[in-house]
PDB file of N, CA and C in Angstrom:
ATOM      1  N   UNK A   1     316.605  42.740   3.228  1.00  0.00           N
ATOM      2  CA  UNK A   1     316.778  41.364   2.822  1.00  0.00           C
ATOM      3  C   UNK A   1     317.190  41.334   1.349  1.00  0.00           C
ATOM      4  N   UNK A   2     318.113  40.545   1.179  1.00  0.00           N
ATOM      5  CA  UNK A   2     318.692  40.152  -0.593  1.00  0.00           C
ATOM      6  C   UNK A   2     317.387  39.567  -1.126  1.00  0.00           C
ATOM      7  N   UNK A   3     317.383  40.051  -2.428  1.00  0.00           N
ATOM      8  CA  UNK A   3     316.832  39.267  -3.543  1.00  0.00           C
ATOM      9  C   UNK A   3     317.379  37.539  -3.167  1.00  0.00           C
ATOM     10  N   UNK A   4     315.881  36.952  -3.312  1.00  0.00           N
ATOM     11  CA  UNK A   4     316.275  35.203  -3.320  1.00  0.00           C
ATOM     12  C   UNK A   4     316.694  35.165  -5.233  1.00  0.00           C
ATOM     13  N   UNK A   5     317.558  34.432  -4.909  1.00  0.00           N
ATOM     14  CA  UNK A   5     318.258  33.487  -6.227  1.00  0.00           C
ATOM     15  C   UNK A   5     317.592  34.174  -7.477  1.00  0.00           C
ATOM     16  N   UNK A   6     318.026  35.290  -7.975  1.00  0.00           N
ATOM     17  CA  UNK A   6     317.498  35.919  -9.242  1.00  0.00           C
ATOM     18  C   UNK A   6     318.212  34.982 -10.400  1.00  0.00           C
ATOM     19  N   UNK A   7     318.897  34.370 -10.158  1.00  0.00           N
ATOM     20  CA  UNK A   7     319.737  33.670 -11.567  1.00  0.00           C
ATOM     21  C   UNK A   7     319.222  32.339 -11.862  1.00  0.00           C
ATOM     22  N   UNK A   8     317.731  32.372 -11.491  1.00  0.00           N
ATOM     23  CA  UNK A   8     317.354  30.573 -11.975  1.00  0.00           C
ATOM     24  C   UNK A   8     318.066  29.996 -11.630  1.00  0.00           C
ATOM     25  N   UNK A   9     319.242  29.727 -10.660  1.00  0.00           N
ATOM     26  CA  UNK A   9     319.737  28.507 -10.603  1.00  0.00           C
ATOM     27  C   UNK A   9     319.639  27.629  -8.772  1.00  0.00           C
ATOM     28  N   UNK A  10     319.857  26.485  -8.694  1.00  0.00           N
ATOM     29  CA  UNK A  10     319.560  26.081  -7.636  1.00  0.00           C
ATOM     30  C   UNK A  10     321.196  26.205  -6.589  1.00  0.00           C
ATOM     31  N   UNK A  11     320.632  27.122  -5.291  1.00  0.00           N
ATOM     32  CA  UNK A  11     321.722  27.380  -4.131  1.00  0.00           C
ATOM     33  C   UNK A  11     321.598  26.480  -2.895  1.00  0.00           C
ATOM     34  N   UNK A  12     322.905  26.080  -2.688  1.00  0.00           N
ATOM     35  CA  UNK A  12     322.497  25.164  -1.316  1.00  0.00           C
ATOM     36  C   UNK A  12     322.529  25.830  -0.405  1.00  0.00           C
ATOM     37  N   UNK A  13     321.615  25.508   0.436  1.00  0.00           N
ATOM     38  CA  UNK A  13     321.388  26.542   1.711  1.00  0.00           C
ATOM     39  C   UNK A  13     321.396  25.431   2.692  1.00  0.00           C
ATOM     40  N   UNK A  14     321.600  25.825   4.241  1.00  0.00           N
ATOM     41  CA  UNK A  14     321.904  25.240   5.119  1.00  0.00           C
ATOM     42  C   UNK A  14     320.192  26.031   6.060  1.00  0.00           C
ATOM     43  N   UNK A  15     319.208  24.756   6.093  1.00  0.00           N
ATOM     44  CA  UNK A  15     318.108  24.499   7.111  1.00  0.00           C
ATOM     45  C   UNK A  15     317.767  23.859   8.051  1.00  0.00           C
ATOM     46  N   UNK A  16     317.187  25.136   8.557  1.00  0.00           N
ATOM     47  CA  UNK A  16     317.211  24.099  10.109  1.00  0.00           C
ATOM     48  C   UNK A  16     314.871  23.589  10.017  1.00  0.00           C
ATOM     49  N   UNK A  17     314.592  22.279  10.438  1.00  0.00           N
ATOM     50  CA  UNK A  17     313.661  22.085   9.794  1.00  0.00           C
ATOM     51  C   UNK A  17     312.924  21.206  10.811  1.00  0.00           C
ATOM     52  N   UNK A  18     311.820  21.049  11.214  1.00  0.00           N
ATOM     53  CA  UNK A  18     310.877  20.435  11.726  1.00  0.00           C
ATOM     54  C   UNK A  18     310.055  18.900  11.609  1.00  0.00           C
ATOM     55  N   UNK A  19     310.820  18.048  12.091  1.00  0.00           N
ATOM     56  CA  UNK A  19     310.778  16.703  10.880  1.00  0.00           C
ATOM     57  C   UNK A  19     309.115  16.143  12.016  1.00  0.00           C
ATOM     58  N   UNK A  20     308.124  15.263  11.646  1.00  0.00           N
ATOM     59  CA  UNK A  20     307.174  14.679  12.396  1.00  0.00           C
ATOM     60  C   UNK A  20     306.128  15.348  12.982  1.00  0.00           C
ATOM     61  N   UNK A  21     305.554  16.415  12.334  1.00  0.00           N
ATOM     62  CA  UNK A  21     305.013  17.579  12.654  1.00  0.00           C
ATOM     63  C   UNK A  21     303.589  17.086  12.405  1.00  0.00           C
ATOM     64  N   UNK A  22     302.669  16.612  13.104  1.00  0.00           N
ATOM     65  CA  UNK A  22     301.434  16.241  12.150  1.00  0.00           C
ATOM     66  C   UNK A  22     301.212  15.506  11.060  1.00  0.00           C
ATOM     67  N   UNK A  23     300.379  16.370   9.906  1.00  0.00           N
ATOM     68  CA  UNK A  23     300.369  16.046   8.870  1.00  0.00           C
ATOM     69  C   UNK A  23     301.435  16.293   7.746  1.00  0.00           C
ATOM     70  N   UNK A  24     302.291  17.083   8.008  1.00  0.00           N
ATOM     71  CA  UNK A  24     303.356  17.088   7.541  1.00  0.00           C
ATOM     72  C   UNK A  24     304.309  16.852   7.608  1.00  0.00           C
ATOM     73  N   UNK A  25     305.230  15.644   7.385  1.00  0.00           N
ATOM     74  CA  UNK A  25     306.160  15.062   7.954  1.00  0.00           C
ATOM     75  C   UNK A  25     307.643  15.747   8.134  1.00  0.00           C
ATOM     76  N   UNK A  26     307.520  16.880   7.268  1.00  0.00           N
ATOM     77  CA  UNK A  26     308.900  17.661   7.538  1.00  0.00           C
ATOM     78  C   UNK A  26     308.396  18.945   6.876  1.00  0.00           C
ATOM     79  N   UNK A  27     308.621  20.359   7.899  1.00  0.00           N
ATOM     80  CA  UNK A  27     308.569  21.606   7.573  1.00  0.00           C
ATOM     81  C   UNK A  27     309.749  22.347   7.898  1.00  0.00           C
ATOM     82  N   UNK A  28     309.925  23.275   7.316  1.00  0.00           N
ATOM     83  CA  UNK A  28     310.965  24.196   7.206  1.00  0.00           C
ATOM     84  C   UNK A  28     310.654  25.169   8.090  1.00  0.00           C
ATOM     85  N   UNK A  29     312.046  25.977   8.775  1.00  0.00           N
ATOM     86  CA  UNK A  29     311.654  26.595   9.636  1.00  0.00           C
ATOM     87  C   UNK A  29     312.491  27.701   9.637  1.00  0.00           C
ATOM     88  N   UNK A  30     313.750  27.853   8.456  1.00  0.00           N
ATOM     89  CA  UNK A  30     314.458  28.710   8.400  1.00  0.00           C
ATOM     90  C   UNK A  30     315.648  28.664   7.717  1.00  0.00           C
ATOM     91  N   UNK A  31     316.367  29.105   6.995  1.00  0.00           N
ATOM     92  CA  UNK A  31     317.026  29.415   6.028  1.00  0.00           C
ATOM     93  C   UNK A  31     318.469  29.899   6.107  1.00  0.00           C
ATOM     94  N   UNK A  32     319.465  29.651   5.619  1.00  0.00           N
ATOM     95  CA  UNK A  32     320.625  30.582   5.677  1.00  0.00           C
ATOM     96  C   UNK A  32     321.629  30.587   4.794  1.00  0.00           C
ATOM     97  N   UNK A  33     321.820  31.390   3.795  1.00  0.00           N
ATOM     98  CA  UNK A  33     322.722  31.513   2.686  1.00  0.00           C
ATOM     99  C   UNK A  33     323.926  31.322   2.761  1.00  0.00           C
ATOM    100  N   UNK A  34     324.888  30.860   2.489  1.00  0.00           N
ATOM    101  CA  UNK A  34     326.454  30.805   2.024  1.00  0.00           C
ATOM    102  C   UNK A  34     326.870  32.263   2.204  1.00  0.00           C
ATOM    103  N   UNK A  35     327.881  32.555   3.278  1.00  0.00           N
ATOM    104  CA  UNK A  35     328.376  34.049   3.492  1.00  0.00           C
ATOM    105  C   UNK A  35     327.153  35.392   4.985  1.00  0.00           C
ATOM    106  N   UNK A  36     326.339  34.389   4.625  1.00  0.00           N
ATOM    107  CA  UNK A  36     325.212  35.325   5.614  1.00  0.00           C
ATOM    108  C   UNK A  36     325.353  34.771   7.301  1.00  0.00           C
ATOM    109  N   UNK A  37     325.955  35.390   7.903  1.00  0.00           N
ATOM    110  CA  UNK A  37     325.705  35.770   9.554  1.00  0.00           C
ATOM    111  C   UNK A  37     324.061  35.121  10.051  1.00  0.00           C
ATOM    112  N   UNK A  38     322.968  35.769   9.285  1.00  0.00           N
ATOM    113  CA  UNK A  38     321.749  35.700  10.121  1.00  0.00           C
ATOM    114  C   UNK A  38     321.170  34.340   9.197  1.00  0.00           C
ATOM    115  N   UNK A  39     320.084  33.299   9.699  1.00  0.00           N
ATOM    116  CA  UNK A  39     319.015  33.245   9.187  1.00  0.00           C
ATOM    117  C   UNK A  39     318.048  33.857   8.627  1.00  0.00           C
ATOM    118  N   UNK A  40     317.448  33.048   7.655  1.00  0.00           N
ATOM    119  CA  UNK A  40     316.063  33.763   6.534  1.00  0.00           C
ATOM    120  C   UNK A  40     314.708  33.100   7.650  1.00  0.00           C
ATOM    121  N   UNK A  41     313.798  33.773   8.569  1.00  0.00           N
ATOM    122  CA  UNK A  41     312.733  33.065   9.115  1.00  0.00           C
ATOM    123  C   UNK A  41     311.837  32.725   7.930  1.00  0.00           C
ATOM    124  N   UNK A  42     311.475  31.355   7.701  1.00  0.00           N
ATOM    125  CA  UNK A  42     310.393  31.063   6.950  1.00  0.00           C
ATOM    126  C   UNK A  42     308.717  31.448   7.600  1.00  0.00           C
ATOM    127  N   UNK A  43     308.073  32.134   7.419  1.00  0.00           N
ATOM    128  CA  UNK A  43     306.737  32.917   8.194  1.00  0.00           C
ATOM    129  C   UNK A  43     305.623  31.741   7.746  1.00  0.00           C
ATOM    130  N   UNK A  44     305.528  31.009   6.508  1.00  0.00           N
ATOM    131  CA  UNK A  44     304.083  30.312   6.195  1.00  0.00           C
ATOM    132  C   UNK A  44     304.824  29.464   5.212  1.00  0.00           C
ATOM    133  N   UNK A  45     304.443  27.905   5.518  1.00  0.00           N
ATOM    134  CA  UNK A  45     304.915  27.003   4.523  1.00  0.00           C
ATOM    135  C   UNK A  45     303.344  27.051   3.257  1.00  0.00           C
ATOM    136  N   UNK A  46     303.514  27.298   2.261  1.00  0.00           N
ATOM    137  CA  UNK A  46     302.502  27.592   1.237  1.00  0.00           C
ATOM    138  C   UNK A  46     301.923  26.097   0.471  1.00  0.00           C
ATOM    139  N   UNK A  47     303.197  25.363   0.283  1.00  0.00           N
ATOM    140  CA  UNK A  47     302.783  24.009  -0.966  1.00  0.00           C
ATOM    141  C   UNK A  47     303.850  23.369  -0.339  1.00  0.00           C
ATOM    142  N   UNK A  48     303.727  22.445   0.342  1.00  0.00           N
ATOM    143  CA  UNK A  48     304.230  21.045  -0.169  1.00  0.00           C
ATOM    144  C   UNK A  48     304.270  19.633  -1.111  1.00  0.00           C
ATOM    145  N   UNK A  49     305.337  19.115  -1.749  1.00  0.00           N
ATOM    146  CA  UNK A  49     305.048  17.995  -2.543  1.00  0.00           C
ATOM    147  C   UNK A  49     306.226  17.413  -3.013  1.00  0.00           C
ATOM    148  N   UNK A  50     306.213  16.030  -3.328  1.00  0.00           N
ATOM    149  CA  UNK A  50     307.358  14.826  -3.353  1.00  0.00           C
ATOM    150  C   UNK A  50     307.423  14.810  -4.897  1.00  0.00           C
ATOM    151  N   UNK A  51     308.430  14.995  -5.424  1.00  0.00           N
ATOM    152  CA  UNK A  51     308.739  14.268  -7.146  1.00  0.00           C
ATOM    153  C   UNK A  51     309.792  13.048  -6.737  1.00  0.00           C
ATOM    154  N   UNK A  52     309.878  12.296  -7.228  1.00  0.00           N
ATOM    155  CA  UNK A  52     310.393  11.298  -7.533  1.00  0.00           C
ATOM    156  C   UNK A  52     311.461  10.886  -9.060  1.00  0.00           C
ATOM    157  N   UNK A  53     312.584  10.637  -8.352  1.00  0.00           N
ATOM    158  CA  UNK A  53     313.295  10.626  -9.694  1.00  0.00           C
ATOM    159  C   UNK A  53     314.007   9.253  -9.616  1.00  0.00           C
ATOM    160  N   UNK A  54     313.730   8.312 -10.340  1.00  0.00           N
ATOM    161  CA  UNK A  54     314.056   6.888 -10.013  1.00  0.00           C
ATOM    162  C   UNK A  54     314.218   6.460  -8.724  1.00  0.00           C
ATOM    163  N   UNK A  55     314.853   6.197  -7.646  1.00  0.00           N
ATOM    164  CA  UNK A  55     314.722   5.837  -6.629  1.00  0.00           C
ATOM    165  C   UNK A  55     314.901   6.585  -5.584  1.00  0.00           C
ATOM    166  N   UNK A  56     315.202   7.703  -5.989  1.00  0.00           N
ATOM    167  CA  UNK A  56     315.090   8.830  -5.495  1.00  0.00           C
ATOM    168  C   UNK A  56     314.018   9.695  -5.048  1.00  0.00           C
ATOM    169  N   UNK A  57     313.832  10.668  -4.158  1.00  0.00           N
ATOM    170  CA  UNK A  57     312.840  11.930  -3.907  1.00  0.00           C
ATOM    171  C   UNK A  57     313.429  13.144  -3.659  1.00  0.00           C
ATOM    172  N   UNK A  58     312.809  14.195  -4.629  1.00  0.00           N
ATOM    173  CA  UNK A  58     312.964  15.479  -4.281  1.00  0.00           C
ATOM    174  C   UNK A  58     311.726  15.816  -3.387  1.00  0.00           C
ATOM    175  N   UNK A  59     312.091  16.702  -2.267  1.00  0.00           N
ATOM    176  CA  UNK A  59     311.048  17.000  -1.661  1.00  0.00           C
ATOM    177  C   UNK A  59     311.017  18.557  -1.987  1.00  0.00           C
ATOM    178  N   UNK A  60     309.654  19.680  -1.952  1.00  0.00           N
ATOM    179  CA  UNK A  60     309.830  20.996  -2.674  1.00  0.00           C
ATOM    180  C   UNK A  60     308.856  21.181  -1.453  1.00  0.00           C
ATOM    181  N   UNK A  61     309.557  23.100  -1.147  1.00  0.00           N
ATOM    182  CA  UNK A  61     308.472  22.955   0.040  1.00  0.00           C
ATOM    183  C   UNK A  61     308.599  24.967  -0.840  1.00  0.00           C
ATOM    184  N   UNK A  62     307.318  25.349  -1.200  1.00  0.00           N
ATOM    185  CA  UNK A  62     307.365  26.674  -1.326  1.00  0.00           C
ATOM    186  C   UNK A  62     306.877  27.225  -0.286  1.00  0.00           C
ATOM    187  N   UNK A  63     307.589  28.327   0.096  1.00  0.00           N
ATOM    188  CA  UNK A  63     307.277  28.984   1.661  1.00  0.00           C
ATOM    189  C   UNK A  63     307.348  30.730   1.370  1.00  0.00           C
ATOM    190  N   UNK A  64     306.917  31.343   2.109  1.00  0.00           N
ATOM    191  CA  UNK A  64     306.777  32.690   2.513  1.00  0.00           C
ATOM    192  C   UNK A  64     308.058  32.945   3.301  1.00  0.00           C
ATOM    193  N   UNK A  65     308.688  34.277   2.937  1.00  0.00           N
ATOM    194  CA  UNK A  65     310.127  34.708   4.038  1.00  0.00           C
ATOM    195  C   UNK A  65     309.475  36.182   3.686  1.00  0.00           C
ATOM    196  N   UNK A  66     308.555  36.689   4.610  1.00  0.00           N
ATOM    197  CA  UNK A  66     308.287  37.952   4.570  1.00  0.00           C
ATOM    198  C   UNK A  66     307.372  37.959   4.001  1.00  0.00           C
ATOM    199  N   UNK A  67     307.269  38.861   2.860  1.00  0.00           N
ATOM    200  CA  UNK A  67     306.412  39.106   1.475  1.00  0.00           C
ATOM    201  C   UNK A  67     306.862  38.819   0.692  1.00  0.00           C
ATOM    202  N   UNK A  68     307.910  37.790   1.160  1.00  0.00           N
ATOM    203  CA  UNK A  68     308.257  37.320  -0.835  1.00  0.00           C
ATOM    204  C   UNK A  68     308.595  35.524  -0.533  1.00  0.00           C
ATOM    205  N   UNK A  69     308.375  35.329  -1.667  1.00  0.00           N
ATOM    206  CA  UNK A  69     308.073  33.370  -1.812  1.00  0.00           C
ATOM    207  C   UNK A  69     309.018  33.302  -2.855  1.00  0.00           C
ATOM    208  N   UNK A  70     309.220  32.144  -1.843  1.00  0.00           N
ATOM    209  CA  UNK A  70     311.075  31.088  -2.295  1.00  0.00           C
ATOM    210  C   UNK A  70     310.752  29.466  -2.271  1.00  0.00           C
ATOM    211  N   UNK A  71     311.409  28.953  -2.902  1.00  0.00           N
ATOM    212  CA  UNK A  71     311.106  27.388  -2.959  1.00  0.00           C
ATOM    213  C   UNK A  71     312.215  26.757  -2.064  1.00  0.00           C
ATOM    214  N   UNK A  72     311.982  25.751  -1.319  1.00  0.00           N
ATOM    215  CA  UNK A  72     313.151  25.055  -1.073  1.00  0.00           C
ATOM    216  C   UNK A  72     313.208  23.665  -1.475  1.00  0.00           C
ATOM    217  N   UNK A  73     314.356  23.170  -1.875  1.00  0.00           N
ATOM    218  CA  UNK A  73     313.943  21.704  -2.220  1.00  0.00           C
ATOM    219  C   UNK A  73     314.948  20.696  -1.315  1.00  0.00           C
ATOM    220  N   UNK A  74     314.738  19.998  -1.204  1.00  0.00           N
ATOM    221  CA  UNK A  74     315.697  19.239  -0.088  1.00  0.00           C
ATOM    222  C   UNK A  74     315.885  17.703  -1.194  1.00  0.00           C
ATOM    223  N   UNK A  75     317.172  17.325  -1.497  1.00  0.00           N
ATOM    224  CA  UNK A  75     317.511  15.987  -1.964  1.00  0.00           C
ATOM    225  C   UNK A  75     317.701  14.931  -1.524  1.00  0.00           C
ATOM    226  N   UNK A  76     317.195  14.072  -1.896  1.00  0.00           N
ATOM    227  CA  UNK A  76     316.989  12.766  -0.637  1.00  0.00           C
ATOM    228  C   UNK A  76     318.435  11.940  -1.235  1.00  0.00           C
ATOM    229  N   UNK A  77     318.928  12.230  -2.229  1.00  0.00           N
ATOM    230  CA  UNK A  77     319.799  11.424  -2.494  1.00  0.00           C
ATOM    231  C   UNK A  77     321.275  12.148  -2.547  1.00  0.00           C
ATOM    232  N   UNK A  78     321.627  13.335  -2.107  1.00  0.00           N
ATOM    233  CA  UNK A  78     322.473  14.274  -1.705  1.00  0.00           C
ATOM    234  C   UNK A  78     322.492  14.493  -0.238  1.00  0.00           C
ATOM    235  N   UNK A  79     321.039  14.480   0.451  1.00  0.00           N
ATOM    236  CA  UNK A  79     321.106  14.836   1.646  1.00  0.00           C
ATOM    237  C   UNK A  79     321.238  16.334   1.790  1.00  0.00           C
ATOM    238  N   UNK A  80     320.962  17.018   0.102  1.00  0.00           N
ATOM    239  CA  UNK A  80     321.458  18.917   0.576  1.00  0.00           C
ATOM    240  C   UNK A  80     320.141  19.304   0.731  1.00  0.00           C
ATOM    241  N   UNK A  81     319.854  20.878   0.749  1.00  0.00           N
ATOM    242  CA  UNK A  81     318.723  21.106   0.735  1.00  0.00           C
ATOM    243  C   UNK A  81     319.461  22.213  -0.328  1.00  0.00           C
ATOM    244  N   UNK A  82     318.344  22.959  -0.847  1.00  0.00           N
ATOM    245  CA  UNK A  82     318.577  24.296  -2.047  1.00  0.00           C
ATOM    246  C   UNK A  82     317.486  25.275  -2.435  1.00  0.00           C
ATOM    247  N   UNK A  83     317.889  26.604  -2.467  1.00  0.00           N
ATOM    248  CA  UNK A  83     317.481  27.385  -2.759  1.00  0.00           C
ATOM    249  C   UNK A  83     316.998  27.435  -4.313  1.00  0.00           C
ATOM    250  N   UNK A  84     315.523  27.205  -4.633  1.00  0.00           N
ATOM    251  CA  UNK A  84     315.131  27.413  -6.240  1.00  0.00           C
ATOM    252  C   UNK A  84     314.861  28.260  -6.570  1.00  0.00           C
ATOM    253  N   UNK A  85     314.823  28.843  -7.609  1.00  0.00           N
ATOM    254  CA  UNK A  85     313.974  30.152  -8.249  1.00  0.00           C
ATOM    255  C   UNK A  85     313.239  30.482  -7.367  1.00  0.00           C
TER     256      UNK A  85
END
């Protein structure tokens, strides 16, 4: 598996995601980079939480892909989702 996003910067990634799940209204379920053939399986969603940026929401979901932890953030006002630090 590649190193996730070593350059601090935010990558849009294309997720496929679990919306109405319980108590959590949207979980992630898997991952896939720009140029990559396979999906990234997300194994354990770790932290969820909403920031708010004027009328806007970022949603941040830090998750487990193996043994190593990646953030995803999904833009409510883009509609993208992205790979963070």
């Amino acid at each position: 598996m590649k190193n996730f996003n070593i350059n601090n910067t935010k990558e849009r990634v294309e997720v496929m995601a679990l919306f109405g799940y319980e108590m959590t209204p949207c979980e992630p379920l898997s991952f896939k980079r720009r140029g990559e053939s396979e999906a990234e399986e997300v194994t354990e969603l770790l932290e969820s939480k909403i920031r708010f940026d004027g009328n806007f929401a970022r949603h941040i979901f830090v998750v487990a892909v193996g043994k190593k932890h990646c953030k995803l953030e999904f833009d409510s006002k883009s509609l993208y989702w992205y790979l963070a630090s």
